[in-house]
C-alpha atoms as a PDB file:
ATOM      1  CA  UNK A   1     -92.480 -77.026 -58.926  1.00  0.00           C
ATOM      2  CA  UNK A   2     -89.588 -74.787 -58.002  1.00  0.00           C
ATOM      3  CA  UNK A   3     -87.631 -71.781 -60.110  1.00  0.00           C
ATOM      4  CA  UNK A   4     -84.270 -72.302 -61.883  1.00  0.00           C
ATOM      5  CA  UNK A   5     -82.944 -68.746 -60.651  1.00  0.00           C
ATOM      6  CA  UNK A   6     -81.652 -67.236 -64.017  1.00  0.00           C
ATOM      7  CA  UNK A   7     -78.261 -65.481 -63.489  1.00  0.00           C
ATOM      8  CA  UNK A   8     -76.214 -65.816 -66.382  1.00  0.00           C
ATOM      9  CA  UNK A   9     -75.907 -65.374 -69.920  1.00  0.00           C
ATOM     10  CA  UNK A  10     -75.037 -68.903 -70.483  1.00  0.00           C
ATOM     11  CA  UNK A  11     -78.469 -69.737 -69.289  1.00  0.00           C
ATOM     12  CA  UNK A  12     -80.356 -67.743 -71.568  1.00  0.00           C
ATOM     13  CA  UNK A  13     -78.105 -68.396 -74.547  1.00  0.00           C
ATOM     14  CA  UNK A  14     -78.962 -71.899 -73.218  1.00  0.00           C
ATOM     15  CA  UNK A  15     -82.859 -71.376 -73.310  1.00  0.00           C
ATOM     16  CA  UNK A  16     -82.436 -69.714 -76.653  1.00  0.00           C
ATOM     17  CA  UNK A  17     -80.749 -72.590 -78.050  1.00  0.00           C
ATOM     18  CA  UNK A  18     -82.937 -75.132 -76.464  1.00  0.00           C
ATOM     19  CA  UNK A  19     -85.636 -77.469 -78.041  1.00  0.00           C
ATOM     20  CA  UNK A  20     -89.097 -77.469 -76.179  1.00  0.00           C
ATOM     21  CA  UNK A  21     -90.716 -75.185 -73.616  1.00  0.00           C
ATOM     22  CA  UNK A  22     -89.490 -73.073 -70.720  1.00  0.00           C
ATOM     23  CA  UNK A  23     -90.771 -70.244 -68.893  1.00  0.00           C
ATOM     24  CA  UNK A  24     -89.093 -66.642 -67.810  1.00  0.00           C
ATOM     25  CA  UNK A  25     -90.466 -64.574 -65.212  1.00  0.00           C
ATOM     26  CA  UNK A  26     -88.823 -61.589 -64.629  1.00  0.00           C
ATOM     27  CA  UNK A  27     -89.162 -59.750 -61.081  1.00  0.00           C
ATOM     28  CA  UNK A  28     -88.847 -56.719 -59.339  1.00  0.00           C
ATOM     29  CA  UNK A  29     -88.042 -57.353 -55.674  1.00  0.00           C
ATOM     30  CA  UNK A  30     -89.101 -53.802 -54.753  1.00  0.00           C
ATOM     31  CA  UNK A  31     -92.068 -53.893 -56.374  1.00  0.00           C
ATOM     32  CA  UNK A  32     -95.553 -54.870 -54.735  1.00  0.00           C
ATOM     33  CA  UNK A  33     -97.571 -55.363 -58.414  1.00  0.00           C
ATOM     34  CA  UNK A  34     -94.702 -57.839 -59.111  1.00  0.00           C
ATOM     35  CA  UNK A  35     -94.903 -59.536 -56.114  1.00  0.00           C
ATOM     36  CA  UNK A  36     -98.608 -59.730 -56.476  1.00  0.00           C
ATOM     37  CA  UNK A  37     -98.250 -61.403 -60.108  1.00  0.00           C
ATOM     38  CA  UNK A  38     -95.859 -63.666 -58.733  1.00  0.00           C
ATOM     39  CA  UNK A  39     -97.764 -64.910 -55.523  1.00  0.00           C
ATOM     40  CA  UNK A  40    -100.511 -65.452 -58.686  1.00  0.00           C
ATOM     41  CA  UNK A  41     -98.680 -67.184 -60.870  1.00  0.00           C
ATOM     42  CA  UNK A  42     -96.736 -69.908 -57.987  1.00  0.00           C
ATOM     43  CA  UNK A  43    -100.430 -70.122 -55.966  1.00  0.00           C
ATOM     44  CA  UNK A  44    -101.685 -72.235 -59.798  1.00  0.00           C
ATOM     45  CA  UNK A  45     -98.204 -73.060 -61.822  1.00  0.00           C
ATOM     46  CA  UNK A  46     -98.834 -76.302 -61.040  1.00  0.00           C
ATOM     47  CA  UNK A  47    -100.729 -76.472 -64.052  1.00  0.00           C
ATOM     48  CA  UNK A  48     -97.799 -76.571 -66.537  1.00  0.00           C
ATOM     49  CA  UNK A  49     -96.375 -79.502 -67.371  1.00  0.00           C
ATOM     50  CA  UNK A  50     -93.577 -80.224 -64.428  1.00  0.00           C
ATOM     51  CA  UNK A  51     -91.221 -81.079 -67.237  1.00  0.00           C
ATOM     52  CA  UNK A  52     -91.773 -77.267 -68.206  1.00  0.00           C
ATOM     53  CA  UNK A  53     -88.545 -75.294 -66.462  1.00  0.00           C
ATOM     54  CA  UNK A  54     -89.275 -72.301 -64.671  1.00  0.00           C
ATOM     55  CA  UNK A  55     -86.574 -69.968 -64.658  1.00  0.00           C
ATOM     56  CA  UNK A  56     -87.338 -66.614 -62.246  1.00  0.00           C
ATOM     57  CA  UNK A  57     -84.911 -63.378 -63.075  1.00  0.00           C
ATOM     58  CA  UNK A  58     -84.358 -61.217 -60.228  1.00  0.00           C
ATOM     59  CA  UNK A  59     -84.326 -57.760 -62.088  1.00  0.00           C
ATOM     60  CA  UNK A  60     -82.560 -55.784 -59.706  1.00  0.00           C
ATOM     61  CA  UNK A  61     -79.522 -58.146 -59.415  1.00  0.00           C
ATOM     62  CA  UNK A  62     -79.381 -58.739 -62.954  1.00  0.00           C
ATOM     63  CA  UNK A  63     -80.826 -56.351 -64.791  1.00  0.00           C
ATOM     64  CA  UNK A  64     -78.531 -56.920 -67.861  1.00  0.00           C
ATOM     65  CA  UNK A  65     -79.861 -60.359 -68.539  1.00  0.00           C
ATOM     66  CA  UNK A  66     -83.269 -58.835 -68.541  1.00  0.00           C
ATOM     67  CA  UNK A  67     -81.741 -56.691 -71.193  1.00  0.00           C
ATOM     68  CA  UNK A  68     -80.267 -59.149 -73.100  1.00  0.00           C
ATOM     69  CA  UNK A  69     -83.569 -61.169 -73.152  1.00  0.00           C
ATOM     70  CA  UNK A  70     -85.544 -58.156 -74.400  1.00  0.00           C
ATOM     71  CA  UNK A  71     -83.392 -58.622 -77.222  1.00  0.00           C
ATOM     72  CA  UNK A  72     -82.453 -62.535 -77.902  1.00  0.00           C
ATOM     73  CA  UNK A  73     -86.755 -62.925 -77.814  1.00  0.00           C
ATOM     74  CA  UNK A  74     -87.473 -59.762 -79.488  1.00  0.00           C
ATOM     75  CA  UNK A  75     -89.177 -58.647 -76.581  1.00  0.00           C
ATOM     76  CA  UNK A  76     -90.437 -55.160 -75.021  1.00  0.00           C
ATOM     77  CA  UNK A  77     -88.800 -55.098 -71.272  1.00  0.00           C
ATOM     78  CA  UNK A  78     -91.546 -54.938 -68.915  1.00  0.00           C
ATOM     79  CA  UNK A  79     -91.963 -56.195 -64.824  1.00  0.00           C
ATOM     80  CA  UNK A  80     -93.164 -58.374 -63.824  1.00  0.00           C
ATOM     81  CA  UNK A  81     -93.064 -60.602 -67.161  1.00  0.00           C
ATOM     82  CA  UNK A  82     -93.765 -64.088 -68.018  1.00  0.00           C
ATOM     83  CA  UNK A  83     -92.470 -65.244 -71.231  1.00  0.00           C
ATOM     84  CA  UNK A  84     -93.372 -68.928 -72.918  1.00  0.00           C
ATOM     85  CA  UNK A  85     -90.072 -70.060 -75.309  1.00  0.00           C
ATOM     86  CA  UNK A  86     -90.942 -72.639 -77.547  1.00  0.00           C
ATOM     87  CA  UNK A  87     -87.472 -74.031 -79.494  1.00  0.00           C
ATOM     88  CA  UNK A  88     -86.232 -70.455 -78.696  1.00  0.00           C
ATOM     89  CA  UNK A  89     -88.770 -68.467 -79.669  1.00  0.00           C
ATOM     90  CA  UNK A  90     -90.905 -66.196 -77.431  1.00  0.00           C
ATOM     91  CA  UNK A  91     -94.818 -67.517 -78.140  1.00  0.00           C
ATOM     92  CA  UNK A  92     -96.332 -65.300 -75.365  1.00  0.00           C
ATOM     93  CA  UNK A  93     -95.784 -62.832 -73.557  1.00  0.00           C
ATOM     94  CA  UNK A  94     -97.574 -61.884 -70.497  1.00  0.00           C
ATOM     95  CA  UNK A  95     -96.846 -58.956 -67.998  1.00  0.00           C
ATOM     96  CA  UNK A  96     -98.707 -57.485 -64.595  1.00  0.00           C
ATOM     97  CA  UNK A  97    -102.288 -58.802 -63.971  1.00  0.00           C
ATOM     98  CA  UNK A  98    -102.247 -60.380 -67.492  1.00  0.00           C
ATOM     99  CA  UNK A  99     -99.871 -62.982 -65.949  1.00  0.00           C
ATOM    100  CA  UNK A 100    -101.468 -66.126 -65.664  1.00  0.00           C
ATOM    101  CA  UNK A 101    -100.175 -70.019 -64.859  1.00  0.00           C
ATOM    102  CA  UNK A 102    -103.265 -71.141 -66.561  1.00  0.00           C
ATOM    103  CA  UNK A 103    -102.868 -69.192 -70.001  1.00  0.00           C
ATOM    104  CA  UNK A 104     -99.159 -70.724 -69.668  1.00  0.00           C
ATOM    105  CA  UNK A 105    -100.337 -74.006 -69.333  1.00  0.00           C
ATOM    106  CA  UNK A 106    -103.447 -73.753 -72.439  1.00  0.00           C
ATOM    107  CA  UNK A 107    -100.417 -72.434 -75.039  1.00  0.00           C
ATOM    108  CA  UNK A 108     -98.013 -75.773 -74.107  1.00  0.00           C
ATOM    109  CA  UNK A 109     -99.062 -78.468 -76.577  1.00  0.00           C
ATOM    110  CA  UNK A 110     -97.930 -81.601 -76.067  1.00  0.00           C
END
């Protein structure tokens, strides 16, 4: 699998506007719980569907589409983050240790 690196607000009006699933994990480069969750998450993401994009958001570069996401899912801004859109709707919501490929993977039905 490989990320989609998320760096516009075309893509996430795109995600928001899109039918089926897709993944956002947001990232703090600087931050060694972050880098932690996402070492985690890549070691087992094999487990979601590979038709499943995975879009990663570099926080420090783009910290404004983190904001706007907060809002367009009705989210609470947190780092590191993993969110599940379903037909533009955040279904879960995951952040820090709680981040998990596997939970991901159990909430896709297909």
């Amino acid at each position: 699998m490989n990320w989609i690196n998320l760096t516009s607000q075309e893509q996430v009006d795109s995600i928001k506007n899109s039918t089926g699933y897709s993944v956002i994990f947001k990232h703090s480069t600087r931050c060694s719980i972050s880098l932690m969750a996402k070492r985690g998450f890549e070691s087992n993401w094999e487990v979601i569907p590979p038709t499943t994009p995975l879009y990663f958001l570099d926080l420090l570069n783009y910290r404004e589409i983190s904001n706007s996401i907060a809002e367009d899912f009705n989210v609470y801004h947190e780092s590191p983050q993993a969110l599940l859109i379903y037909n533009g709707e955040c279904i879960l919501d995951l952040s820090h240790s709680d981040i998990s490929a596997e939970e991901i993977a159990d909430s896709i039905k297909i």
